[in-house]
C-alpha atoms as a PDB file:
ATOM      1  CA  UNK A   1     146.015  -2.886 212.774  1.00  0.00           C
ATOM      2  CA  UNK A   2     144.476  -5.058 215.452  1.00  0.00           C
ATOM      3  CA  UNK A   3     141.275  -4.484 217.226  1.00  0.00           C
ATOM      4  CA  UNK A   4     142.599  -3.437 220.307  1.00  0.00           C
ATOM      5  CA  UNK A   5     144.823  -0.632 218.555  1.00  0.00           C
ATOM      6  CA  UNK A   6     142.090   0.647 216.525  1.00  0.00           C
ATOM      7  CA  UNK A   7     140.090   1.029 219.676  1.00  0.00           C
ATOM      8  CA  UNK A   8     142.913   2.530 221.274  1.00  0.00           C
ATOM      9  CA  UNK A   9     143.330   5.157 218.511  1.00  0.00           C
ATOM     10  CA  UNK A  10     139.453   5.638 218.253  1.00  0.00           C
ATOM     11  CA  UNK A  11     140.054   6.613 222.190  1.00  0.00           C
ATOM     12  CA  UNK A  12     142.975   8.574 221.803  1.00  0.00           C
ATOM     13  CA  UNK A  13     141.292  10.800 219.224  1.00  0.00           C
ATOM     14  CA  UNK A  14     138.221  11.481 220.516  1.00  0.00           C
ATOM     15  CA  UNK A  15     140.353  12.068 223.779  1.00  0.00           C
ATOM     16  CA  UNK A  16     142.103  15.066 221.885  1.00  0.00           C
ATOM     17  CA  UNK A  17     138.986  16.558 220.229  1.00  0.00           C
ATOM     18  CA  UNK A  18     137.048  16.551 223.401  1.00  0.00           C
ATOM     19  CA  UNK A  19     140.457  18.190 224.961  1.00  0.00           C
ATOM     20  CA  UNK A  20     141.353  15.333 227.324  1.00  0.00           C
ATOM     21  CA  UNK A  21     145.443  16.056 227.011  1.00  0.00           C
ATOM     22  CA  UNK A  22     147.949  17.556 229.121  1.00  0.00           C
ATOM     23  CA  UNK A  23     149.395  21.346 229.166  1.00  0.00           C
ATOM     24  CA  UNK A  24     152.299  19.999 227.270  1.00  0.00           C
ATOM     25  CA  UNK A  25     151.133  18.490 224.697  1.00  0.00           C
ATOM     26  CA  UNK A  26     149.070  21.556 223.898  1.00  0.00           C
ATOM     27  CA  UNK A  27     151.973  24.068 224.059  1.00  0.00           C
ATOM     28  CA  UNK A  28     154.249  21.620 222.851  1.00  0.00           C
ATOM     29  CA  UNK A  29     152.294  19.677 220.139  1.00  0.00           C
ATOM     30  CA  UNK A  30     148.995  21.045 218.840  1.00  0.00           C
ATOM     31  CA  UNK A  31     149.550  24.746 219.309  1.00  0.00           C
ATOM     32  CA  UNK A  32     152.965  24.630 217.201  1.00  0.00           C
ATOM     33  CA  UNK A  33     151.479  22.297 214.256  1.00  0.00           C
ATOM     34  CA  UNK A  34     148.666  25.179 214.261  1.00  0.00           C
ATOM     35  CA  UNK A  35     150.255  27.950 214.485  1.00  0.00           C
ATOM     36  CA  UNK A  36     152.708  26.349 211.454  1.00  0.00           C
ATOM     37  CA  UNK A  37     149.379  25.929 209.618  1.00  0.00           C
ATOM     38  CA  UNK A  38     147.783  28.883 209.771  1.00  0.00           C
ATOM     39  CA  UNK A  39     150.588  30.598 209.005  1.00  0.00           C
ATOM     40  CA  UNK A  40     152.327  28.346 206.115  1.00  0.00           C
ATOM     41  CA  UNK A  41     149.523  28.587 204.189  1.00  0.00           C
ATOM     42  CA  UNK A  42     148.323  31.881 204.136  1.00  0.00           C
ATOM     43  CA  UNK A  43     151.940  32.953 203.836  1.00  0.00           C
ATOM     44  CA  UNK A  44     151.551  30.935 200.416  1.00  0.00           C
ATOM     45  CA  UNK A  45     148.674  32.482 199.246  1.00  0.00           C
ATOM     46  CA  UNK A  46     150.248  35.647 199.701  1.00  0.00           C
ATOM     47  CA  UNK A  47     153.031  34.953 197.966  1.00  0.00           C
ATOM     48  CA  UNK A  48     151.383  33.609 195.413  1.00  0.00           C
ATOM     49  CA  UNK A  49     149.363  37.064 195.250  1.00  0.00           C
ATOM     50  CA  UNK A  50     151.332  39.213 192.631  1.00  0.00           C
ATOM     51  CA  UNK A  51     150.557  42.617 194.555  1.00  0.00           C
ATOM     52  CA  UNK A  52     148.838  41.575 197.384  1.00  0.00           C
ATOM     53  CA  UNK A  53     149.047  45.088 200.051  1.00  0.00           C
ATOM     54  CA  UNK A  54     147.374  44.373 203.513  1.00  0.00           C
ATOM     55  CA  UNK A  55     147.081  47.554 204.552  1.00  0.00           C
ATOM     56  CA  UNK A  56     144.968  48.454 201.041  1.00  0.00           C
ATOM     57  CA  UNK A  57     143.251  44.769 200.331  1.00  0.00           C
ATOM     58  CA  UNK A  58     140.806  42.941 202.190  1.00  0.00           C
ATOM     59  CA  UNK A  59     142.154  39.560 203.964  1.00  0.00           C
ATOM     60  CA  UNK A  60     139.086  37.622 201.767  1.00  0.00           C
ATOM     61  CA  UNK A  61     140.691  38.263 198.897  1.00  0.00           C
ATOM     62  CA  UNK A  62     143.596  35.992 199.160  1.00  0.00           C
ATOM     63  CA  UNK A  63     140.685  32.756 199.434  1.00  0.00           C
ATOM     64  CA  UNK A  64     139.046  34.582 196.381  1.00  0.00           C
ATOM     65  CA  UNK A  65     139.204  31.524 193.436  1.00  0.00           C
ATOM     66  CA  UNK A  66     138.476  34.894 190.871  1.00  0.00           C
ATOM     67  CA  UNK A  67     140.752  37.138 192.438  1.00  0.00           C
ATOM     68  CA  UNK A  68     143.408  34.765 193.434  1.00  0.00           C
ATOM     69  CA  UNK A  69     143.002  31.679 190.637  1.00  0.00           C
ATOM     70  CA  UNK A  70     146.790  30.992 191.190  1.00  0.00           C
ATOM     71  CA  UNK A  71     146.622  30.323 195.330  1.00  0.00           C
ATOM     72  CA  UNK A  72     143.163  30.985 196.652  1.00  0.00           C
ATOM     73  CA  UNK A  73     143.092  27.218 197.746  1.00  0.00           C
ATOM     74  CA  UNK A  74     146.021  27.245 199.844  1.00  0.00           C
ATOM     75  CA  UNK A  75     144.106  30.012 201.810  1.00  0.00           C
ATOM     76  CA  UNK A  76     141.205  27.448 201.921  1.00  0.00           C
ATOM     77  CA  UNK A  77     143.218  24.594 203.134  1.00  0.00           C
ATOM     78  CA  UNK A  78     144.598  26.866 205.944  1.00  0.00           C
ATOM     79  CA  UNK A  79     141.858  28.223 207.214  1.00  0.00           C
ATOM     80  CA  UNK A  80     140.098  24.850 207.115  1.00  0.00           C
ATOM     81  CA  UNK A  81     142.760  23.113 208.946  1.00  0.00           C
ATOM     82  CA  UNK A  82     143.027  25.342 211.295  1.00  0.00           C
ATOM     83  CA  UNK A  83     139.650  25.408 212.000  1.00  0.00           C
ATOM     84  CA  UNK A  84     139.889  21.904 212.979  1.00  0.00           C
ATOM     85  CA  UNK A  85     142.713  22.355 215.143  1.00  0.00           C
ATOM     86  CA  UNK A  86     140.723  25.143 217.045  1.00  0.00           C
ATOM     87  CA  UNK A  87     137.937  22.464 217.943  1.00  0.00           C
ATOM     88  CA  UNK A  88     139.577  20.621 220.964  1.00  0.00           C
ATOM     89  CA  UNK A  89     140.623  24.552 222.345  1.00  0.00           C
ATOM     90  CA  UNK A  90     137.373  25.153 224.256  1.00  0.00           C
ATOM     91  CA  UNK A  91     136.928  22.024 225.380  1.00  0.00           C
ATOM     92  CA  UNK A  92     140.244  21.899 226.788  1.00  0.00           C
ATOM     93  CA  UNK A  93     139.823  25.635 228.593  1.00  0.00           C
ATOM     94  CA  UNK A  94     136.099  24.904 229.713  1.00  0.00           C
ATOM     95  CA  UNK A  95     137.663  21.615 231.711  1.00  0.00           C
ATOM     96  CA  UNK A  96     140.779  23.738 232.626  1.00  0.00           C
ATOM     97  CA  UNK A  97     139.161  27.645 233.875  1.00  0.00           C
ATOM     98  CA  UNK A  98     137.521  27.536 237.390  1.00  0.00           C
ATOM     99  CA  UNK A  99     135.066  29.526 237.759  1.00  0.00           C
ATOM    100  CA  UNK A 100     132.097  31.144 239.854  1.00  0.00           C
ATOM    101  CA  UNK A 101     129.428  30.661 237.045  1.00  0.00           C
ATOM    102  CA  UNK A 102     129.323  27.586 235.129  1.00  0.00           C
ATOM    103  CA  UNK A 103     126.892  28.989 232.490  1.00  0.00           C
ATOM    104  CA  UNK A 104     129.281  31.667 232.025  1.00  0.00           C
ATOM    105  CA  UNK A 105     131.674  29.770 231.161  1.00  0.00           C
ATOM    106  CA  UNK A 106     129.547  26.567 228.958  1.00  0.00           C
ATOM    107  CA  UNK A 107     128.604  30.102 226.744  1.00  0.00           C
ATOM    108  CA  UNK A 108     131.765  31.817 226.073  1.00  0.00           C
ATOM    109  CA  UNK A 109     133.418  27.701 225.356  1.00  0.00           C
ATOM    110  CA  UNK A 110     130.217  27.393 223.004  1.00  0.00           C
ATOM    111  CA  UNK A 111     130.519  30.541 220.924  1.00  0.00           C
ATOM    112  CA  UNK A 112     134.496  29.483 220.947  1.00  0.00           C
ATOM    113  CA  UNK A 113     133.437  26.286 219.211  1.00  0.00           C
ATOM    114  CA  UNK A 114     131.099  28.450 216.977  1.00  0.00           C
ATOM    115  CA  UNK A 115     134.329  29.916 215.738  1.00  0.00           C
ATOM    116  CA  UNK A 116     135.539  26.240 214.676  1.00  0.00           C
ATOM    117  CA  UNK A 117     133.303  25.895 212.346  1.00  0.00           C
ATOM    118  CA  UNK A 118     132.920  29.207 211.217  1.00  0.00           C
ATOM    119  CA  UNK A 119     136.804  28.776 210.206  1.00  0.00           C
ATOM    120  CA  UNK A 120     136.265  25.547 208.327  1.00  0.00           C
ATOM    121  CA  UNK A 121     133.506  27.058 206.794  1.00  0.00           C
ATOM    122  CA  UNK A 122     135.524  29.679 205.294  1.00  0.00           C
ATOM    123  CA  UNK A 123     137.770  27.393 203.921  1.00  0.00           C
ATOM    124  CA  UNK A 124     135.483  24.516 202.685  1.00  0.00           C
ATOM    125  CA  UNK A 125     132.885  26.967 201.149  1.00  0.00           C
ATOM    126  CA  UNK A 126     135.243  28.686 198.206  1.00  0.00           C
ATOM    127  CA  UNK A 127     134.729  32.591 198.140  1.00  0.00           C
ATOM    128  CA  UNK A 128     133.368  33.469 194.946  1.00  0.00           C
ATOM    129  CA  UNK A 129     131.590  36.461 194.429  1.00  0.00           C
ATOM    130  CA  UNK A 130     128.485  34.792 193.514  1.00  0.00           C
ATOM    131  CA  UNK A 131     128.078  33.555 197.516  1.00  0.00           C
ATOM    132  CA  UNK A 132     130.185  36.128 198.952  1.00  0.00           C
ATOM    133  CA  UNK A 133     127.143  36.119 201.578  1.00  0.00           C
ATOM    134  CA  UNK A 134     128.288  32.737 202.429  1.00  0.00           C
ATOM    135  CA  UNK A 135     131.388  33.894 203.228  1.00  0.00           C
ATOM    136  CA  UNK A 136     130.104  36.754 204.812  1.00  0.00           C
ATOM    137  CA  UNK A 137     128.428  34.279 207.531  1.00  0.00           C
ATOM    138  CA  UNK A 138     131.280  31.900 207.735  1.00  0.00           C
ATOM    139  CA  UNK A 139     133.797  34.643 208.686  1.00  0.00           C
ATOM    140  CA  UNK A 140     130.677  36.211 211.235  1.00  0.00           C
ATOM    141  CA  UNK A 141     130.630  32.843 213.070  1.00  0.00           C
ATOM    142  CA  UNK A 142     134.631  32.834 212.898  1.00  0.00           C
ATOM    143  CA  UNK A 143     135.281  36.529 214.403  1.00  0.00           C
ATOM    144  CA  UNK A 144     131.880  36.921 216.243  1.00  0.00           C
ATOM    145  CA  UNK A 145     132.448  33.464 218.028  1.00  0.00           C
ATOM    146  CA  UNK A 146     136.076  34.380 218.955  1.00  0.00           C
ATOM    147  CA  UNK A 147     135.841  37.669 220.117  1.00  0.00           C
ATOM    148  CA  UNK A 148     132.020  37.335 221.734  1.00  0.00           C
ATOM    149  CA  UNK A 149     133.576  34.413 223.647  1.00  0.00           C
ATOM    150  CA  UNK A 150     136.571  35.576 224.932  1.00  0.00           C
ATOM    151  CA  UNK A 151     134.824  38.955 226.127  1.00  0.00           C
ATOM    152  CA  UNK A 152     132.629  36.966 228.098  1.00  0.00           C
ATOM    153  CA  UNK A 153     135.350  34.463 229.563  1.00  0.00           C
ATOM    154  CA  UNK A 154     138.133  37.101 230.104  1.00  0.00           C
ATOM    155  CA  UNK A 155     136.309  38.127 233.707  1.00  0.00           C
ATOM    156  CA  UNK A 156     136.858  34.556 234.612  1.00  0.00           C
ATOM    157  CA  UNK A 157     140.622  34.244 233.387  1.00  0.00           C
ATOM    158  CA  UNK A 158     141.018  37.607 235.737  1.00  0.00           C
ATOM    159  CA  UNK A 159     139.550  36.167 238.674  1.00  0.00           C
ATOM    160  CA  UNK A 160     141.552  32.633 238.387  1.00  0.00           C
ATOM    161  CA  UNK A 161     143.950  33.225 241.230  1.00  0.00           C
ATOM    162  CA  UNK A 162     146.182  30.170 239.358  1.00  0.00           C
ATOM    163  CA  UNK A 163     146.820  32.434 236.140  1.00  0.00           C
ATOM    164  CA  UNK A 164     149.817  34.523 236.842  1.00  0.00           C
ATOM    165  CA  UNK A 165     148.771  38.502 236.125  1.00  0.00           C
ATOM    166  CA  UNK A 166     151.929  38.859 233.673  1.00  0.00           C
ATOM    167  CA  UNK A 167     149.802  36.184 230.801  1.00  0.00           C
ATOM    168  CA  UNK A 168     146.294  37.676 231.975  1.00  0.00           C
ATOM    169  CA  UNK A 169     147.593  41.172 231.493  1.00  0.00           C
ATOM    170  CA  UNK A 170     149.237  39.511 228.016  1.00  0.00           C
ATOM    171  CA  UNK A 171     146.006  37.868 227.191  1.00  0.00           C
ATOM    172  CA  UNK A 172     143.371  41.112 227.737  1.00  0.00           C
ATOM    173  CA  UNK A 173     146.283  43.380 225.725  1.00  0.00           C
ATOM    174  CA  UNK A 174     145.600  40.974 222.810  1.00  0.00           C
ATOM    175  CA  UNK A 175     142.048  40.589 223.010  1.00  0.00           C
ATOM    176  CA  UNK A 176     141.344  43.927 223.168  1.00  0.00           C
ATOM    177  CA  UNK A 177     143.884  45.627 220.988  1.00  0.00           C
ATOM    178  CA  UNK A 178     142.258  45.171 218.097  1.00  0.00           C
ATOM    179  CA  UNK A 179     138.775  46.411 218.441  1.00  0.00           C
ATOM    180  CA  UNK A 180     139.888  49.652 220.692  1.00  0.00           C
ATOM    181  CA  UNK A 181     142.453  50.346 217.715  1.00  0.00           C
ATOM    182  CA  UNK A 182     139.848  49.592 215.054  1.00  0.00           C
ATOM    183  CA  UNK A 183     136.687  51.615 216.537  1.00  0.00           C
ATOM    184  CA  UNK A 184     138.779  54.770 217.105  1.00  0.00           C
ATOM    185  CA  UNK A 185     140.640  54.879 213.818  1.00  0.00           C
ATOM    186  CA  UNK A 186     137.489  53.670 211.866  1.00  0.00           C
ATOM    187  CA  UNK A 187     134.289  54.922 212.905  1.00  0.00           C
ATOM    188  CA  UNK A 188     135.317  58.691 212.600  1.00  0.00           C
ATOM    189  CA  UNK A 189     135.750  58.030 208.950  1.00  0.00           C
ATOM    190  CA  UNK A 190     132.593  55.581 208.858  1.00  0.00           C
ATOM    191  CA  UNK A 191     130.133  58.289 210.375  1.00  0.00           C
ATOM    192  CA  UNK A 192     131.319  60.835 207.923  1.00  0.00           C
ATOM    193  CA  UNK A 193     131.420  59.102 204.576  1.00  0.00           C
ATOM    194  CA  UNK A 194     128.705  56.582 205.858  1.00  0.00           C
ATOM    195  CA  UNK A 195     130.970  53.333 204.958  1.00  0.00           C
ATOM    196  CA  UNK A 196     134.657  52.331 205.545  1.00  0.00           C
ATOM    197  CA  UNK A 197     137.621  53.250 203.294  1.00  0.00           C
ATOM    198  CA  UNK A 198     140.737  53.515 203.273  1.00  0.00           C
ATOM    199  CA  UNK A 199     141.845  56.724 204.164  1.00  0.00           C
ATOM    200  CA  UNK A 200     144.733  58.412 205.134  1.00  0.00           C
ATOM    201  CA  UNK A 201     147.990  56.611 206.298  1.00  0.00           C
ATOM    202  CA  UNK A 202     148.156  53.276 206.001  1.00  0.00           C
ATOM    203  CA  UNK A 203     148.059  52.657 209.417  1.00  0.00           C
ATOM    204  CA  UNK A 204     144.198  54.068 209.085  1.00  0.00           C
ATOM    205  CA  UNK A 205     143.674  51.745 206.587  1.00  0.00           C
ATOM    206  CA  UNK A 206     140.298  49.952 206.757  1.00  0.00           C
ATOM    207  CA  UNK A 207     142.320  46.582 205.755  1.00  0.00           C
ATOM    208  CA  UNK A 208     144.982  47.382 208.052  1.00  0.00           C
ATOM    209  CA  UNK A 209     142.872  47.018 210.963  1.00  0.00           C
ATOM    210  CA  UNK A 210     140.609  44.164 209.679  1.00  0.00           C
ATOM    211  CA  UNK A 211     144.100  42.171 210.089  1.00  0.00           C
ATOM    212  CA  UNK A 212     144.853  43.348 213.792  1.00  0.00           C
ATOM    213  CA  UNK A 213     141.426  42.282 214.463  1.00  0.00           C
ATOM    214  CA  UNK A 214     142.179  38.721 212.954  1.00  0.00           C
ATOM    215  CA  UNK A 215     145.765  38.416 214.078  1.00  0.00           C
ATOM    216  CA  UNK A 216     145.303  39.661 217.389  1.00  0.00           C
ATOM    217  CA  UNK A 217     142.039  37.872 218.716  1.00  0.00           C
ATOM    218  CA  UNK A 218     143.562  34.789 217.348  1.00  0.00           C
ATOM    219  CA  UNK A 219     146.793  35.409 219.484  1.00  0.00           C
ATOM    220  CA  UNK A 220     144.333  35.733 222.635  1.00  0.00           C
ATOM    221  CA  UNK A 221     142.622  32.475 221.836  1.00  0.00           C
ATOM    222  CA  UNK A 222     145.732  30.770 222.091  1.00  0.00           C
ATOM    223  CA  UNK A 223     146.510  32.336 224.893  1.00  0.00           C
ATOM    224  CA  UNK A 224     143.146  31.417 226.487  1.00  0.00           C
ATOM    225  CA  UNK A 225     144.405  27.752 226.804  1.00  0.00           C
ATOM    226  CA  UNK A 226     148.117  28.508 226.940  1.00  0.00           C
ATOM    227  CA  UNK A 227     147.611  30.332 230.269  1.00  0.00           C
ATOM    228  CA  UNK A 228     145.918  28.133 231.585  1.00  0.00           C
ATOM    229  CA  UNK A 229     147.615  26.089 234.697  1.00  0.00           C
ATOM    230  CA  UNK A 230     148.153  22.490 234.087  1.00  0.00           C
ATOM    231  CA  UNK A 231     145.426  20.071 235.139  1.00  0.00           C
ATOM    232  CA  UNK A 232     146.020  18.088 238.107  1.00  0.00           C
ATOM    233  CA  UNK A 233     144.168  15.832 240.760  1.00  0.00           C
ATOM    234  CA  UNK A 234     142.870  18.667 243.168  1.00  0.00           C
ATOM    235  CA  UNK A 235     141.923  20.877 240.336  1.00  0.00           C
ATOM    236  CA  UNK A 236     139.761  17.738 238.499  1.00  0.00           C
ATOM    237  CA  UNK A 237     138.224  17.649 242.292  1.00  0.00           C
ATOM    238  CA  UNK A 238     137.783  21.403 242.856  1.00  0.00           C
ATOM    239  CA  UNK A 239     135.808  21.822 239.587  1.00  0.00           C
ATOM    240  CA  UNK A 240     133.699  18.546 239.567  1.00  0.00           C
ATOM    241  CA  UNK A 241     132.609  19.796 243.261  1.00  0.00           C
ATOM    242  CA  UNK A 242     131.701  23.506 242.000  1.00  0.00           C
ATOM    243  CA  UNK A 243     129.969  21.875 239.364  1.00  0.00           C
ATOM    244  CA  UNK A 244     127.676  19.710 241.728  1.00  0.00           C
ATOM    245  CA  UNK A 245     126.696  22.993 243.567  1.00  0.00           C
ATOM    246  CA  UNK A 246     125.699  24.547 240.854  1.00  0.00           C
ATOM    247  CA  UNK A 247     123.227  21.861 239.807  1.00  0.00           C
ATOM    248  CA  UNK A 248     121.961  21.337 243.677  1.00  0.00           C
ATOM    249  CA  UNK A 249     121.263  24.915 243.419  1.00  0.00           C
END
């Protein structure tokens, strides 16, 4: 490869990390391959689980190497991977989002990139009940970041007159779903018994809900940047103007 391509890929790369692309190559491109991803290969490691129940099992224990010898890695690679993939996400909303408060918004983009690493954390760092702490801190940074960010950039996705209400109504159903659903079918239990179990139906299941949480504030980060109008000319102007006031301020 010459010079001038290897510069040219060294550009195009960093472009995509730093979420310099266009609307369609995110909905089109990057979301699909990690969507394909994160799903492939945990779908694997389930498989691979003789047994596995979701609503009775913990979601840790498919990336367990002493629980699951025979697939625990393909759990690893997936949640690795896709932690990569989530890096450029942020990025890409934090150029994309106008809003009133640009601290606001460099701190919910921040914790989102938290939640990068906390995902290839999980999946370098093999679960093994020896550092189960490690994972413990790993899947903090994962969840934490993700939900604490979105909470705290969902007030600006409402007030961006460009989002239609149909994908922001979409978007809050996701984010919040999970964490209404889990708090009133799990603390009852949790300030009775003083921990939580699985008890009753499955669909008050401990694990059950540990999943919705997963499943559905990873639905409402993609949706963060799927939403999100494409970038143009006046919009580049619009925010690199708000951005200026806020600093003469």
């Amino acid at each position: 490869m010459s010079q001038k391509g290897s510069n040219a890929s060294k550009k195009r790369f960093k472009d995509i990390m730093t979420g310099n692309f266009s609307k369609k190559f995110l909905t089109r491109v990057w979301i699909p391959i990690m969507l394909a991803i994160f799903i492939g290969f945990l779908a694997i490691a389930w498989l691979l689980f003789p047994g596995y129940d979701w609503t009775e099992m913990a979601i840790s224990l498919l990336g367990n190497p002493q629980e699951h010898p025979n697939g625990w890695y393909f759990w690893a690679i997936g949640m690795a991977v896709t932690g990569f993939l989530m890096f450029p996400i942020p990025f890409y909303v934090y150029k994309t989002l106008q809003v009133d408060n640009e601290n606001v918004k460099k701190i919910g983009c921040f914790l989102l990139l938290l939640s990068s690493f906390g995902m290839m954390g999980m999946g370098a760092i093999p679960n093994f009940d020896q550092i189960n702490w490690l994972h413990e801190i790993n899947a903090g940074f994962a969840m934490g970041g993700l939900y604490l960010g979105l909470f705290i950039l969902e007030f600006s996705i409402i007030k961006d007159k460009r989002i239609k209400k149909i994908w922001v109504v979409l978007f809050l159903g996701c984010l919040w779903f999970g964490p209404v659903g889990f708090c009133i079918t799990q603390f009852p239990g949790y300030f009775a018994t003083g921990e939580f179990k699985d008890i009753g139906p499955w669909f008050l299941h401990f694990s059950t809900w540990e999943w919705a949480l997963m499943v559905c504030v990873f639905v409402a980060f993609l949706l963060s940047a799927f939403i999100m109008p494409e970038k143009n000319v006046e919009d580049e102007l619009e925010i690199k103007n708000n951005m200026k006031k806020v600093n003469n301020k």
